[in-house]
N, C-alpha and C. Protein backbone atom coordinates (compact mmCIF):
# COMPACT_ATOMS: atom_id res chain seq x y z
N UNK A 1 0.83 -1.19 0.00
CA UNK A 1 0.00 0.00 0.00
C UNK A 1 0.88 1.25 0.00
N UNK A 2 -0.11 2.13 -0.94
CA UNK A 2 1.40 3.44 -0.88
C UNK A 2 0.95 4.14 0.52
N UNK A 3 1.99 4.85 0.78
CA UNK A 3 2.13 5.33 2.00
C UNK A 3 1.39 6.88 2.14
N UNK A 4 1.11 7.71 0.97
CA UNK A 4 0.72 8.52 0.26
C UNK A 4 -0.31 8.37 -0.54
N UNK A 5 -1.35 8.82 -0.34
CA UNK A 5 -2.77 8.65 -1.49
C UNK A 5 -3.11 10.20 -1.53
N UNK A 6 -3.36 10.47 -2.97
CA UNK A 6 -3.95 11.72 -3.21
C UNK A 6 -5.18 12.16 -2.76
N UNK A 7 -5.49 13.08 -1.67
CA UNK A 7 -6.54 13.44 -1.25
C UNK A 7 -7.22 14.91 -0.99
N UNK A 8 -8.43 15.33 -0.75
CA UNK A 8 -9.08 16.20 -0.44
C UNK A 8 -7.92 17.53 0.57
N UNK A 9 -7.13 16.69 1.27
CA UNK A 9 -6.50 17.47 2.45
C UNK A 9 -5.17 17.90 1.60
N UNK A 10 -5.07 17.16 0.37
CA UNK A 10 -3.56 17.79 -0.32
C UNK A 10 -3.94 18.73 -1.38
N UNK A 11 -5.29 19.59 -1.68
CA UNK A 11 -5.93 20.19 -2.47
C UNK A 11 -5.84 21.36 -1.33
N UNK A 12 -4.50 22.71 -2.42
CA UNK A 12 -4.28 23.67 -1.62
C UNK A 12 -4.82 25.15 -2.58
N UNK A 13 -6.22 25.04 -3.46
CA UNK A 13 -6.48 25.81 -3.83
C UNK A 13 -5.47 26.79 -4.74
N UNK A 14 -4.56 26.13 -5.28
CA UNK A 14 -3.61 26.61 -6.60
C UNK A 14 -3.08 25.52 -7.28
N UNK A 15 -4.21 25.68 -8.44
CA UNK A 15 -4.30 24.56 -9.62
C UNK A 15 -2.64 24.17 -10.45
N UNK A 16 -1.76 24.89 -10.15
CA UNK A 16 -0.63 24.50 -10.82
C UNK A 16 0.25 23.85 -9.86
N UNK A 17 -0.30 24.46 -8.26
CA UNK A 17 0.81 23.76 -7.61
C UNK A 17 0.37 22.14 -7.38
N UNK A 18 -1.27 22.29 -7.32
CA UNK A 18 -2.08 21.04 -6.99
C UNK A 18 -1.76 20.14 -7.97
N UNK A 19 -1.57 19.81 -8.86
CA UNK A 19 -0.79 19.19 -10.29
C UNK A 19 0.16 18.81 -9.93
N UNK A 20 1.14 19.55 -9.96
CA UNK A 20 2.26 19.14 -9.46
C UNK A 20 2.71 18.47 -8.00
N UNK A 21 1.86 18.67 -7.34
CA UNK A 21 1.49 17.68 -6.24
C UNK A 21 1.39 16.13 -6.56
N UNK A 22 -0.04 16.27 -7.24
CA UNK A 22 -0.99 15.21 -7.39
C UNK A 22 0.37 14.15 -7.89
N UNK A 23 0.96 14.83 -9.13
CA UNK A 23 1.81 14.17 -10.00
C UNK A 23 3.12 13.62 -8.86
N UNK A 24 3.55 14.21 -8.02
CA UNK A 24 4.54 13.71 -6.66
C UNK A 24 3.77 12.40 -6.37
N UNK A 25 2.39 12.50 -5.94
CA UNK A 25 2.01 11.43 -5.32
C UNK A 25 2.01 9.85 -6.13
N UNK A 26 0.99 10.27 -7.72
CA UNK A 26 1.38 9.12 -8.43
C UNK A 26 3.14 8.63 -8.42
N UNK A 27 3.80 9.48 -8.72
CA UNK A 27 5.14 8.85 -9.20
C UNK A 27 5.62 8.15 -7.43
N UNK A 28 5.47 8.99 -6.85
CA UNK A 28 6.00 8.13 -4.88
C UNK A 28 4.90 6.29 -5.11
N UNK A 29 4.00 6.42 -5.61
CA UNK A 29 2.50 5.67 -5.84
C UNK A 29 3.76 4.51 -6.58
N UNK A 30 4.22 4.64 -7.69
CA UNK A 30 4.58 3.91 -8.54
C UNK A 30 6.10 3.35 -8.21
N UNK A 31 7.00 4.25 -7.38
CA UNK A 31 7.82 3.85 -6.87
C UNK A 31 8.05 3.04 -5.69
N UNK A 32 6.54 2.44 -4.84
CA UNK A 32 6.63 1.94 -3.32
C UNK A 32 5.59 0.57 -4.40
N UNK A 33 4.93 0.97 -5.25
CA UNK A 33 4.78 -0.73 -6.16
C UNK A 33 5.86 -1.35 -7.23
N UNK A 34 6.98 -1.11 -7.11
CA UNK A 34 7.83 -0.82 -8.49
C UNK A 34 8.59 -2.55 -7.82
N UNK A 35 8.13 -3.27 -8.95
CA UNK A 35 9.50 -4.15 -9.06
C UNK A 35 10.91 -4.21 -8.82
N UNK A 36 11.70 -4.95 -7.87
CA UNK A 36 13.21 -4.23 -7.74
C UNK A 36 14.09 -4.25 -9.00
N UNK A 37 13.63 -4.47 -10.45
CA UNK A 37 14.14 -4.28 -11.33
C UNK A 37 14.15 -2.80 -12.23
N UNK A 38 12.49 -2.15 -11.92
CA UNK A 38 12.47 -0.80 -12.26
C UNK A 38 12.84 0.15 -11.18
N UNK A 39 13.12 0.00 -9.54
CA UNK A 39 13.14 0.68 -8.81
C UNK A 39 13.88 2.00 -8.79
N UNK A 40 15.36 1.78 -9.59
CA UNK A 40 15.82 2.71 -9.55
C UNK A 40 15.74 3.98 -10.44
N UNK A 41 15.17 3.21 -11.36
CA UNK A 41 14.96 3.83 -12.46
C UNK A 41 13.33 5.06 -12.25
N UNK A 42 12.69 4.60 -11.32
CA UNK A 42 11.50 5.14 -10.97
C UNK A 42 12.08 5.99 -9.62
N UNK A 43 12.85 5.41 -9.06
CA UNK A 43 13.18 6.59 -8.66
C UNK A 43 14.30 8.17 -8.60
N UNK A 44 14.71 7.44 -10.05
CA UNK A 44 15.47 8.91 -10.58
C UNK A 44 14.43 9.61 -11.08
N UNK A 45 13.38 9.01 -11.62
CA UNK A 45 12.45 10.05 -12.35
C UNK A 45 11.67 10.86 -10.97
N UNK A 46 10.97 9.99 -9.98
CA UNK A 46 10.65 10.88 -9.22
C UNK A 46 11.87 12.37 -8.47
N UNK A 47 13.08 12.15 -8.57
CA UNK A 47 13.93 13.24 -8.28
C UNK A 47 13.64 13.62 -9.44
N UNK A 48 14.03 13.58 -10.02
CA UNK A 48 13.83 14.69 -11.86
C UNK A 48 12.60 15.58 -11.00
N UNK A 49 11.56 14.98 -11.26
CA UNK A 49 9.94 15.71 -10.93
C UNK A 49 10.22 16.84 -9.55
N UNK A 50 10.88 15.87 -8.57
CA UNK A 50 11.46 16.91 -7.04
C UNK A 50 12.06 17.88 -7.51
N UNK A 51 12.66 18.14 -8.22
CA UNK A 51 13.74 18.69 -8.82
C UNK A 51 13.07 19.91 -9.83
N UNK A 52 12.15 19.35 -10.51
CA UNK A 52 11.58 20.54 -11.26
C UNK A 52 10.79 21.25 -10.35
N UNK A 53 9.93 20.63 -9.62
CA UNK A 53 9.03 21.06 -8.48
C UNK A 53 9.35 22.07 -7.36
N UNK A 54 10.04 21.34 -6.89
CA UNK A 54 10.92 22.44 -5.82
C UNK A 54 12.10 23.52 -6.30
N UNK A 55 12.34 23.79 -7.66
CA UNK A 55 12.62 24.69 -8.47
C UNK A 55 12.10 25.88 -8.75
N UNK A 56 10.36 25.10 -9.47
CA UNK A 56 9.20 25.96 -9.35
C UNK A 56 8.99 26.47 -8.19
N UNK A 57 8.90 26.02 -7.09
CA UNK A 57 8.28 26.70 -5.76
C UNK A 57 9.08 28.05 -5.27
N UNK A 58 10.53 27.37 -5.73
CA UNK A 58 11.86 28.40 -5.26
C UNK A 58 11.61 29.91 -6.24
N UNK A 59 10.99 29.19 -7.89
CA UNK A 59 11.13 30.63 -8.52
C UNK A 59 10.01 31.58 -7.76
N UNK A 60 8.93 30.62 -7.56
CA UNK A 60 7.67 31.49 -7.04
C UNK A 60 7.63 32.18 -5.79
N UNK A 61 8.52 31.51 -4.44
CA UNK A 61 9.47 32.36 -3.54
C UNK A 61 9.95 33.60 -4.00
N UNK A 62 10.89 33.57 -4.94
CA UNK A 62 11.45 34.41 -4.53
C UNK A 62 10.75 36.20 -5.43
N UNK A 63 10.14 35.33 -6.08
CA UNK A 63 9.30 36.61 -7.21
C UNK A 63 8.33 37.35 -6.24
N UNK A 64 7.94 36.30 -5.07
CA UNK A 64 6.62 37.22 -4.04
C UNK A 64 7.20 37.58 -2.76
N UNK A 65 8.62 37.39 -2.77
CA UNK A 65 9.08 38.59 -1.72
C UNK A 65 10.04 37.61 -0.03
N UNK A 66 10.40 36.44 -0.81
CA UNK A 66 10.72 35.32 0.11
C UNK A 66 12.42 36.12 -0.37
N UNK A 67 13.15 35.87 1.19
CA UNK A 67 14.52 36.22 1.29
C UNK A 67 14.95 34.86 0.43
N UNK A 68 15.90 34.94 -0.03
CA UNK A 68 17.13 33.35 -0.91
C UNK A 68 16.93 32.56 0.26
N UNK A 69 17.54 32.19 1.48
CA UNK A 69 18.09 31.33 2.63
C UNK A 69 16.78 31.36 2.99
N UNK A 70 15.52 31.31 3.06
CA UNK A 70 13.92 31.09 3.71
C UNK A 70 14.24 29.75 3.57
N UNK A 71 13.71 29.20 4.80
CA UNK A 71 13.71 27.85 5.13
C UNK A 71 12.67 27.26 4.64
N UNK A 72 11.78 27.29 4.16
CA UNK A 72 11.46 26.77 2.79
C UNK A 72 12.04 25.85 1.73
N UNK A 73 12.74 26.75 1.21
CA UNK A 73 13.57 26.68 0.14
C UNK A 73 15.04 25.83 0.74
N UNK A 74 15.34 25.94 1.73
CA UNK A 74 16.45 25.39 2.14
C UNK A 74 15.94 23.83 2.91
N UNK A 75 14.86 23.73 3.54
CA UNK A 75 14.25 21.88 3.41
C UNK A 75 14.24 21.54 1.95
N UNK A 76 13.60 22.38 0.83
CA UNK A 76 13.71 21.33 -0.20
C UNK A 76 15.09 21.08 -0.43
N UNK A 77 15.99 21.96 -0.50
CA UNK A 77 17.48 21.29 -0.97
C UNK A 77 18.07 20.45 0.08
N UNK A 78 17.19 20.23 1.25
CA UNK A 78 17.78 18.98 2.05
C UNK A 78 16.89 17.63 1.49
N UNK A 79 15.87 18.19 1.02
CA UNK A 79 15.20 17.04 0.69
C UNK A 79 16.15 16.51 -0.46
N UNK A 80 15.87 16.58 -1.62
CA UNK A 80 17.11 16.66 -2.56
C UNK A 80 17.66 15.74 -2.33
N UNK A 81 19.17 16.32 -1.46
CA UNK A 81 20.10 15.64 -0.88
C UNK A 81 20.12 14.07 -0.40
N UNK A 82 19.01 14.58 0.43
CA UNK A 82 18.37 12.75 1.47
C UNK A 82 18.33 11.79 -0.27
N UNK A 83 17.12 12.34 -1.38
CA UNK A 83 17.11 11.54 -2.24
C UNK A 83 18.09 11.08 -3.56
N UNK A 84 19.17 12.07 -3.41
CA UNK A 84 20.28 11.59 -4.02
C UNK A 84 21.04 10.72 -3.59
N UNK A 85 21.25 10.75 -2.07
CA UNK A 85 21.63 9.55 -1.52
C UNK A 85 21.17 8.00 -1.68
N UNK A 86 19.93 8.39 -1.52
CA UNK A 86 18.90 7.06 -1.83
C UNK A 86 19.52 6.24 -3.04
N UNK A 87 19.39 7.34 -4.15
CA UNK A 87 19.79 6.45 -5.66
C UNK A 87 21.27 6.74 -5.86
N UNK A 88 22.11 6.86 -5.07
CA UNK A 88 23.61 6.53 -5.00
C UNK A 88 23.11 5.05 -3.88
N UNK A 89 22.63 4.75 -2.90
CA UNK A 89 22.60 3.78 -2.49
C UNK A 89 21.84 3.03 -3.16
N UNK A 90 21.03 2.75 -3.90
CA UNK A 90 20.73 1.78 -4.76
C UNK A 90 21.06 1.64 -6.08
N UNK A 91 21.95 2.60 -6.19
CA UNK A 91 22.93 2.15 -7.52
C UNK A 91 24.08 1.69 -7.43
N UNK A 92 23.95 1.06 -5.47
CA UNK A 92 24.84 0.28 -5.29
C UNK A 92 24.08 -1.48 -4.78
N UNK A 93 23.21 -1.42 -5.39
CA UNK A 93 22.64 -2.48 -4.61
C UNK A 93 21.84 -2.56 -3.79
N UNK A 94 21.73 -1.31 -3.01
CA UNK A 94 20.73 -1.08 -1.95
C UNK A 94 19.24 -0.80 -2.05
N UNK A 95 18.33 -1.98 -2.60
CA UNK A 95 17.45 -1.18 -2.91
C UNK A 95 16.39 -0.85 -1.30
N UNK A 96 16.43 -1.78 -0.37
CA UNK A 96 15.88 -1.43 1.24
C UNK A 96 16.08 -0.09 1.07
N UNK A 97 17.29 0.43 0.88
CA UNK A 97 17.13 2.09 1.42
C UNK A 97 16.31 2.87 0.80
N UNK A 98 16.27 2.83 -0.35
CA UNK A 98 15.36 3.21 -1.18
C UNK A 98 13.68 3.27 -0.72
N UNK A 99 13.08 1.78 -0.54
CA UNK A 99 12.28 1.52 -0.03
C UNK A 99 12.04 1.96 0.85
N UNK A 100 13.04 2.38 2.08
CA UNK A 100 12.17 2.51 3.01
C UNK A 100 12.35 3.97 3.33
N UNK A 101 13.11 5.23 2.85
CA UNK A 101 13.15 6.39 2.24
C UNK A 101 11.90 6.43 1.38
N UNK A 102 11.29 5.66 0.29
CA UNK A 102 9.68 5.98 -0.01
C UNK A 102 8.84 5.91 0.94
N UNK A 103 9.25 5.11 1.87
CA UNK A 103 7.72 5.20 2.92
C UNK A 103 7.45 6.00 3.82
N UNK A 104 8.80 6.92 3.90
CA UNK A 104 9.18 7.64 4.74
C UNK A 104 8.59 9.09 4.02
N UNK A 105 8.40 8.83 2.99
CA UNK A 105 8.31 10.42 1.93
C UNK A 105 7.61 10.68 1.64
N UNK A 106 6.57 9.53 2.09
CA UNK A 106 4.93 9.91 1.78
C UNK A 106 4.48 11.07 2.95
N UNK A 107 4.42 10.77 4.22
CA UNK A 107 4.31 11.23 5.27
C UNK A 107 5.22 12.60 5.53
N UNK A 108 6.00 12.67 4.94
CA UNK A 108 6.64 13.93 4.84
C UNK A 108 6.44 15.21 4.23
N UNK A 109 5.99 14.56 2.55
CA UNK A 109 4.86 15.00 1.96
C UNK A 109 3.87 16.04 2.33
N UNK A 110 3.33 15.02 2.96
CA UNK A 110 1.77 15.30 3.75
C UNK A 110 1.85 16.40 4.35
N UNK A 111 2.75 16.01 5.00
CA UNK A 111 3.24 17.98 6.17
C UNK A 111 3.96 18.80 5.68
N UNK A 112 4.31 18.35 4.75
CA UNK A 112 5.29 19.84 4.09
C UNK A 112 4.27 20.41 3.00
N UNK A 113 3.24 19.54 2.46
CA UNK A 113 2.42 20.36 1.58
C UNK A 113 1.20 20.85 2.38
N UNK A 114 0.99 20.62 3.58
CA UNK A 114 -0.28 20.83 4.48
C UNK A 114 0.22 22.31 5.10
N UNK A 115 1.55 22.37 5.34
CA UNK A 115 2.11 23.50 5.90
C UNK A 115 2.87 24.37 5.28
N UNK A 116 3.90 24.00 4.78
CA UNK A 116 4.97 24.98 4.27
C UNK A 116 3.56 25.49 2.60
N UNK A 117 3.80 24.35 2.21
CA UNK A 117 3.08 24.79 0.42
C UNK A 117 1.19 25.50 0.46
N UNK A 118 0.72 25.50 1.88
CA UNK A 118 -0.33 25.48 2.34
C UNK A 118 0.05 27.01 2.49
N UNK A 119 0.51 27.43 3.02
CA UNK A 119 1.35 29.19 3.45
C UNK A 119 1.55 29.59 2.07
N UNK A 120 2.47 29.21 1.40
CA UNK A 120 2.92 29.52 0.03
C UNK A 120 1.92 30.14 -0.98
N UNK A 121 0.79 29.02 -1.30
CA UNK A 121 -0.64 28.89 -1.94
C UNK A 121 -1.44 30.40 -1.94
N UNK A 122 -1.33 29.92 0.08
CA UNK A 122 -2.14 31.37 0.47
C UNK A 122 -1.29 32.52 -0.08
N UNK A 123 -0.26 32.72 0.38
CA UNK A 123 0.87 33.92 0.08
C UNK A 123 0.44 34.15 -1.12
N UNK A 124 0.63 33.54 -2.12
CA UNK A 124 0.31 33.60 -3.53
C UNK A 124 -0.92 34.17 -4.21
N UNK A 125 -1.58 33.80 -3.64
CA UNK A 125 -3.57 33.84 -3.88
C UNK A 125 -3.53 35.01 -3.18
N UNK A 126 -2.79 35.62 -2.25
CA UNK A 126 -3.14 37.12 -1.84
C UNK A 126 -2.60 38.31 -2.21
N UNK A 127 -1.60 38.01 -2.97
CA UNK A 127 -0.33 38.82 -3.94
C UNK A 127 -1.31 39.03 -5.32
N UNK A 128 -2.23 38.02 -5.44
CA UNK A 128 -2.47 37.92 -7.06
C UNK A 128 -1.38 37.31 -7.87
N UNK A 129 -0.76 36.39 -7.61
CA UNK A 129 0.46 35.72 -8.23
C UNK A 129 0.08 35.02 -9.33
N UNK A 130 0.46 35.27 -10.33
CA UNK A 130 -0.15 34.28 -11.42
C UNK A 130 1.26 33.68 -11.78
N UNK A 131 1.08 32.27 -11.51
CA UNK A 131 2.39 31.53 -11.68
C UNK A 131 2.53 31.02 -13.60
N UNK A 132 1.38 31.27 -13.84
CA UNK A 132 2.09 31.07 -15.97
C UNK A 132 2.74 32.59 -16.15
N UNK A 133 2.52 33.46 -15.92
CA UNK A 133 3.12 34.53 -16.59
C UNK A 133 4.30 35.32 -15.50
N UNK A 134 4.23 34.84 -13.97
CA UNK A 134 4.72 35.59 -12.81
C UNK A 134 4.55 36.65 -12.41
N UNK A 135 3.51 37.19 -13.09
CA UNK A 135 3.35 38.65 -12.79
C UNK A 135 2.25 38.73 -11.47
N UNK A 136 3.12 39.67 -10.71
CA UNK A 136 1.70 39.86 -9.29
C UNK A 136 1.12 41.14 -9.49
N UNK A 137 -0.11 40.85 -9.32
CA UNK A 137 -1.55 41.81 -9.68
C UNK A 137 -1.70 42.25 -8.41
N UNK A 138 -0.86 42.26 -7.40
CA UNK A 138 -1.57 43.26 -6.18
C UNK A 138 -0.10 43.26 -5.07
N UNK A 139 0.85 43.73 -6.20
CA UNK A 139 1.92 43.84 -5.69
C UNK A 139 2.37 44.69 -4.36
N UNK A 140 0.97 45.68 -3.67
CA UNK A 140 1.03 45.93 -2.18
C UNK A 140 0.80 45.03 -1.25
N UNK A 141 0.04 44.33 -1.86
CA UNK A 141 0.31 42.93 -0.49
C UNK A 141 1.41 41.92 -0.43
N UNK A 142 2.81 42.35 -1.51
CA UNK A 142 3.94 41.86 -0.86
C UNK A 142 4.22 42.20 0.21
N UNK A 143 5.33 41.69 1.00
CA UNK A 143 5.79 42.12 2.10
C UNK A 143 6.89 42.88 1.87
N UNK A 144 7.31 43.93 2.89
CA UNK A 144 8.22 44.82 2.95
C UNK A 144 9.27 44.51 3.15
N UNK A 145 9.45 43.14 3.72
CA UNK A 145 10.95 42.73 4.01
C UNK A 145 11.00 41.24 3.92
N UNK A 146 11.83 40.72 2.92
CA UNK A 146 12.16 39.35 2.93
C UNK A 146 11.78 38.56 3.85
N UNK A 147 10.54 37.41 3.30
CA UNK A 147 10.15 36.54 4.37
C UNK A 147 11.28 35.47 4.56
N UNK A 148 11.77 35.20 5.91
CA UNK A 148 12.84 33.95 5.83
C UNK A 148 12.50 33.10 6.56
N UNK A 149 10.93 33.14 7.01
CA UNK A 149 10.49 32.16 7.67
C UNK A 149 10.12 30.23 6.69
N UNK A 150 9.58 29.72 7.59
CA UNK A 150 9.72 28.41 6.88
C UNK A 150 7.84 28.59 5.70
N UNK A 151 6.73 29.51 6.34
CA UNK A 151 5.57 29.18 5.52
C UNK A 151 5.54 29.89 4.66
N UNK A 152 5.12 31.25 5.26
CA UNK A 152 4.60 32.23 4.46
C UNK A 152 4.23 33.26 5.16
N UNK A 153 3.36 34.53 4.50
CA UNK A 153 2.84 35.84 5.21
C UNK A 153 1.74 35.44 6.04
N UNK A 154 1.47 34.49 6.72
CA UNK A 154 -0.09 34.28 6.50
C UNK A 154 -0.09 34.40 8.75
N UNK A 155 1.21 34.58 9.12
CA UNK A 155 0.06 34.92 10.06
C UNK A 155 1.27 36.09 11.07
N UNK A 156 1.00 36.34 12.10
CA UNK A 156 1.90 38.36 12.73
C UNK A 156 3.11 37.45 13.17
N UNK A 157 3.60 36.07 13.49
CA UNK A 157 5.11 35.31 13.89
C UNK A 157 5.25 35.47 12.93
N UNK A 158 5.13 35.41 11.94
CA UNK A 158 5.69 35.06 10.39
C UNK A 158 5.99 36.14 9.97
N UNK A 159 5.41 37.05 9.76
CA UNK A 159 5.55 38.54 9.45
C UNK A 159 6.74 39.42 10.08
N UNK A 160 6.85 39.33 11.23
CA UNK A 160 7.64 39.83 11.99
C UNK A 160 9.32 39.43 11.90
N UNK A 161 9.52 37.85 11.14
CA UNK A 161 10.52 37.53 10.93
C UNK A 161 11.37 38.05 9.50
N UNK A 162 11.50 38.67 9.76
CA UNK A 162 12.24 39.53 8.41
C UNK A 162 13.90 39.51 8.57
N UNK A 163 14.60 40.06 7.02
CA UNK A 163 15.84 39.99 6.90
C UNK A 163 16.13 41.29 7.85
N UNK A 164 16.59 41.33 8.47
CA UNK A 164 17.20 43.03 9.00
C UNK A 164 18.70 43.42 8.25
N UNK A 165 18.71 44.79 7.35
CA UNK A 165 19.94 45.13 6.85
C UNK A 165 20.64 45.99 8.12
């Protein structure tokens, strides 16, 4: 059973990020049923997808007013990391690690898109962010000072954490 099922609670009201979600979940979906002959191979593609994904999120950071170093952006490049390891360890044979790094990534998932991408969404949807063209339509409800917190603008702790020059 995957550890991860696409649901009602991972629907964060922004149709491009929700896609790109959904699409995390099938490919995690296909990598925790995967034969140990396609395993590795399914799971370079799911990094490819991490990789474009958390790219996207980083461009959309930083266009609505997120400092570079926002911890955000700095879990996904740990995430990353954890899964490059994975497929250096099963491109040594290891496919357990692999395995059990998917079961582990469902659930991780879950809270990083319930929270961090849940903040983001909102941030976004209140900027007027339109992520096909990047242009923000209500560019006073950026924030005044680099968010470097881990969600978003969305509540006065968060706000208050700014870059100080």
């Amino acid at each position: 059973m995957a550890s991860l099922e696409w649901n009602a609670a991972l629907i964060l009201d922004f149709p491009v990020m929700d896609a790109v979600h959904e699409e995390f979940v099938t490919l995690l979906a296909q990598v925790e049923a995967a034969a140990d002959e396609q395993l590795c191979a399914l799971w370079d593609e799911l990094i490819a997808h991490t990789q474009q994904h958390f790219d996207q999120e980083d461009r959309w950071m930083q266009t609505t007013g997120f400092a570079t170093g926002n911890c955000h952006s700095q879990q996904h490049k740990v995430v990353l990391a954890v899964l490059r390891e994975g497929a250096a360890k099963g491109g040594q044979g290891d496919l357990a690690t692999i395995r059990h790094m998917a079961a582990e990534l469902g659930p991780w998932f879950s809270h990083h898109a319930q929270n961090m991408d849940a903040a983001l969404a909102l941030h976004m949807r209140r900027s007027g962010f339109d992520p096909v063209t990047g242009a923000v339509l209500v560019p006073e409800a950026l924030p005044a000072e680099p968010i470097t917190g881990c969600g978003g603008a969305c509540g006065e702790a968060e706000k208050m954490e700014v870059v100080t020059a």
